[in-house]
Protein backbone atom coordinates (compact mmCIF):
# COMPACT_ATOMS: atom_id res chain seq x y z
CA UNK A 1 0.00 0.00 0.00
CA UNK A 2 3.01 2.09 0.55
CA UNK A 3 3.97 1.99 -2.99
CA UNK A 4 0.79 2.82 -4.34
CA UNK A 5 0.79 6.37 -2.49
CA UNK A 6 4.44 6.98 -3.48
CA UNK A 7 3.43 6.08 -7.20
CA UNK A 8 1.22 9.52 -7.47
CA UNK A 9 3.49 11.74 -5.59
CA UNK A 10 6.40 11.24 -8.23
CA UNK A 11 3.69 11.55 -11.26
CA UNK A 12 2.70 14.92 -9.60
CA UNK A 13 6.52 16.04 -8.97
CA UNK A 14 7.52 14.92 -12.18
CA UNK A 15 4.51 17.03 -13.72
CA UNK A 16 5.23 19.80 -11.67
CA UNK A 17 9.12 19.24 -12.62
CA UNK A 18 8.23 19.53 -16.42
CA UNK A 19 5.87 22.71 -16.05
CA UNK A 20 8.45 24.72 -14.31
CA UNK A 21 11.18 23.75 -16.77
CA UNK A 22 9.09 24.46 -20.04
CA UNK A 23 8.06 27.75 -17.94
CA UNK A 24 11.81 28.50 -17.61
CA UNK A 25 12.71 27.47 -21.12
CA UNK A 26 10.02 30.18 -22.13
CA UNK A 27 11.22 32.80 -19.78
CA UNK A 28 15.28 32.65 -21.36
CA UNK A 29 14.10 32.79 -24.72
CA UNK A 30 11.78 35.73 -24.64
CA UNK A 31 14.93 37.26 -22.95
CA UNK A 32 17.10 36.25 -26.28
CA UNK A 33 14.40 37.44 -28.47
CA UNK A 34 14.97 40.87 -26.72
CA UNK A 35 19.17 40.89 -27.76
CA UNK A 36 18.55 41.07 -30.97
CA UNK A 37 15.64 43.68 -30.78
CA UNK A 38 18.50 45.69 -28.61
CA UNK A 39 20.95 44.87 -31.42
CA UNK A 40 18.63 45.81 -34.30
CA UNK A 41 18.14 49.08 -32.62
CA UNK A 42 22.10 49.51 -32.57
CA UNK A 43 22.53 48.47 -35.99
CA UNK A 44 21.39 51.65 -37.70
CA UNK A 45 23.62 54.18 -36.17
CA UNK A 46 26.56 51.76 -36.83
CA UNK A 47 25.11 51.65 -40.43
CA UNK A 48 25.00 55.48 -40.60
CA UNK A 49 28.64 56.05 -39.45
CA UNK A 50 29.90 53.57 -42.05
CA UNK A 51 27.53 55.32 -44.51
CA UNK A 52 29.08 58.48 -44.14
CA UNK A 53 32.57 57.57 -45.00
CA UNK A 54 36.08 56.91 -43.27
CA UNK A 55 38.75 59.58 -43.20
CA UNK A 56 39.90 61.70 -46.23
CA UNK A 57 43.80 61.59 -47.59
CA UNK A 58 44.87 65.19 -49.40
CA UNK A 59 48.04 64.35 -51.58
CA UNK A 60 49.63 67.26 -52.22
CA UNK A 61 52.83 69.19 -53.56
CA UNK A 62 55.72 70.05 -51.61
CA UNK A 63 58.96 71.37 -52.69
CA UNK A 64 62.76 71.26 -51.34
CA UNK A 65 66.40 70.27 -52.31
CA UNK A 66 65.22 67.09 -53.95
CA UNK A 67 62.56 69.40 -56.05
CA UNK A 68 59.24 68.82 -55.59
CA UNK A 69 57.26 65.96 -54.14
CA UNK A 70 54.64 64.49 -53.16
CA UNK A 71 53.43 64.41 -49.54
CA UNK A 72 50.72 62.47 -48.06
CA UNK A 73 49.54 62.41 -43.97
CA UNK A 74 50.81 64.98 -42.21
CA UNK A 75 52.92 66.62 -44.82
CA UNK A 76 55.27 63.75 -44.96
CA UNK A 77 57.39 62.55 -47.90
CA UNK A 78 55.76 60.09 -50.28
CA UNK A 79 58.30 57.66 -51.74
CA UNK A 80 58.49 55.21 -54.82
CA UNK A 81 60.61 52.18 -54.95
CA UNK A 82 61.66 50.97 -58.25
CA UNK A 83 61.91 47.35 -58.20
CA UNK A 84 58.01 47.54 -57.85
CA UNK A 85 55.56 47.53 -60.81
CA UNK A 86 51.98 48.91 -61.52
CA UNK A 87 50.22 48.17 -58.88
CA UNK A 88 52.18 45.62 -57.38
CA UNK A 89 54.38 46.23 -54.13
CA UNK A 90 57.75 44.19 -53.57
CA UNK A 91 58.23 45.67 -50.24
CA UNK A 92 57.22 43.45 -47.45
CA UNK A 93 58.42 41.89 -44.22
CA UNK A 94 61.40 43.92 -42.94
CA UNK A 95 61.44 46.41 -45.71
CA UNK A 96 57.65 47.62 -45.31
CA UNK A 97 58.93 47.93 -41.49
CA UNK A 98 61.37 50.97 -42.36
CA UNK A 99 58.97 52.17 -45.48
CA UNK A 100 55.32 52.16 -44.55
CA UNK A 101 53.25 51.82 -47.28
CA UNK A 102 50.30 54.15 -47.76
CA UNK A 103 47.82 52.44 -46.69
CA UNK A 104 43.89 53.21 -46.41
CA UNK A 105 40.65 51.49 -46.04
CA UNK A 106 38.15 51.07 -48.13
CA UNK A 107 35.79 53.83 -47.25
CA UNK A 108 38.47 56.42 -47.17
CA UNK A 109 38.81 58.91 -49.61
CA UNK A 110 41.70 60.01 -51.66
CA UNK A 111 41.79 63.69 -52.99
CA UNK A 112 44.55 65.47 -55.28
CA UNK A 113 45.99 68.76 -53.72
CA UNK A 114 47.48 71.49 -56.06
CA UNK A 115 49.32 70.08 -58.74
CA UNK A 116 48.70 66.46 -58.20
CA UNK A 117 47.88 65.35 -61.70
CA UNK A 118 48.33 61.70 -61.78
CA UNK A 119 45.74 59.23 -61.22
CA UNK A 120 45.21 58.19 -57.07
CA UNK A 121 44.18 54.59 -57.06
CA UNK A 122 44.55 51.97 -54.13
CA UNK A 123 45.39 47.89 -55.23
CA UNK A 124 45.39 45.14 -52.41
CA UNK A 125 48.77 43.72 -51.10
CA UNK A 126 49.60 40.57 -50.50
CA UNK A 127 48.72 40.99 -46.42
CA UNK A 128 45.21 42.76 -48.12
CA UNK A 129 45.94 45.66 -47.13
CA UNK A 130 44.73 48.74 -49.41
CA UNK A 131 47.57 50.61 -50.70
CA UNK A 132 47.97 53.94 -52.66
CA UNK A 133 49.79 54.22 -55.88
CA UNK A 134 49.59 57.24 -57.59
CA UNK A 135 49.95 56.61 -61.57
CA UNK A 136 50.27 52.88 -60.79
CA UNK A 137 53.39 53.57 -58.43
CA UNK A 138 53.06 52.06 -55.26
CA UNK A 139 53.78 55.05 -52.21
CA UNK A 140 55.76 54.85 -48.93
CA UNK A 141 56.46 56.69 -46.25
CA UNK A 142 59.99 56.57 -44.88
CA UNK A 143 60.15 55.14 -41.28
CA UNK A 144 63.46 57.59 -40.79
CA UNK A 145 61.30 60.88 -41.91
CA UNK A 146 60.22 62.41 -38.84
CA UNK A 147 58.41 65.55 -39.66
CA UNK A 148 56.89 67.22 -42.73
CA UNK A 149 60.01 68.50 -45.49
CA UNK A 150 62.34 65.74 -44.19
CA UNK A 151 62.93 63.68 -47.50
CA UNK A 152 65.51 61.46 -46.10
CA UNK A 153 65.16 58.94 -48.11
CA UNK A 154 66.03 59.92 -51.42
CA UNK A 155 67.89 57.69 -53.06
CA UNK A 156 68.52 55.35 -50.23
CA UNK A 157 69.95 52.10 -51.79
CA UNK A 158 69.48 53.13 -55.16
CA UNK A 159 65.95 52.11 -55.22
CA UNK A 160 63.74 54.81 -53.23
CA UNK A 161 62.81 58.27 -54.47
CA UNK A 162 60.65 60.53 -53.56
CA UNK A 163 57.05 60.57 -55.33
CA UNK A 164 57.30 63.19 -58.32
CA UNK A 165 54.04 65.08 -59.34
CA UNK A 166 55.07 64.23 -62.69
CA UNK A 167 55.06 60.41 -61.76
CA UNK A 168 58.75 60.25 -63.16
CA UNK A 169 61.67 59.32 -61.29
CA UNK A 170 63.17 62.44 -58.98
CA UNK A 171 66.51 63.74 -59.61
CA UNK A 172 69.42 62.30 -57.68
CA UNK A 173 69.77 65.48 -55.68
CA UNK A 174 70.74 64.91 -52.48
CA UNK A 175 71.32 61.50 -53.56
CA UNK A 176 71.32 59.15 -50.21
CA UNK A 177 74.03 55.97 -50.59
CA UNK A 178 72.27 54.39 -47.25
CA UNK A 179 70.79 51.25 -47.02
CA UNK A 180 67.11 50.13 -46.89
């Protein structure tokens, strides 16, 4: 007789057992159908700051001993290197360490100062990041430059010059024997 009043006491438990879980199981996802409502409500201001663009790059004209040049963020020396080809940087590893390539992302914007004639484009590198060549050219800074005017890199190994407006190769003024 024991057994059969123990027998409905575990049906009831177990019912009340399975109510309270499917009550719970209701309960956390009502509260995950609220994240994304939160989310969704995020979304469009994160939308509208993409929208409106990323920064904006002025390449412009600068002049000094090595004649004039092109100059990118901050007013600093934009350099070629010649083993490179159109579109197509060589520079990686250790060398992209002391010459930075210009680099941008894909909503920025590229804008030719006074005198910049030559087409701005930007080509993927091998590590995907967007760089700027200007008529094909890829463009570095130089990791040694540390203020606008300095164009120490001129002619460092034979293989860097400064960016021309012209797109040609600068002179060898102030022609730099150093390594790169």
């Amino acid at each position: 007789m024991r057994s059969s009043t123990i027998t409905p006491f575990i049906r009831i438990t177990a019912a009340l057992g399975a109510i309270l879980l499917t009550v719970a199981a209701c309960s956390s996802s009502s509260g995950a159908s609220s994240a994304p409502s939160v989310a969704a409500s995020t979304a469009p201001s994160a939308a509208a700051s993409t929208a409106s663009g990323g920064e904006s790059y002025t390449i412009a004209v600068a002049s000094g001993s090595v004649g004039a040049y092109l100059t990118g963020e901050d007013g600093k020396t934009l350099y070629t290197f010649t083993p490179d080809s159109a579109n197509t940087s060589t520079c990686v590893d250790a060398c992209a360490a002391k010459w930075p390539p210009f680099t941008v992302e894909s909503d920025d914007t590229l804008k030719a100062g006074d005198g910049v004639t030559g087409a701005l484009t930007t080509f993927a590198r091998a590590d995907g990041k967007m760089q700027v060549a200007y008529g094909g050219k890829p463009l570095y800074y130089f990791a040694a430059d540390s203020k606008a005017g300095d164009t120490t890199g001129q002619g460092v190994g034979g293989k860097w010059y400064v960016a021309t407006p012209s797109g040609a190769a600068a002179s060898p003024s102030g022609y730099n024997k150093g390594t790169y």
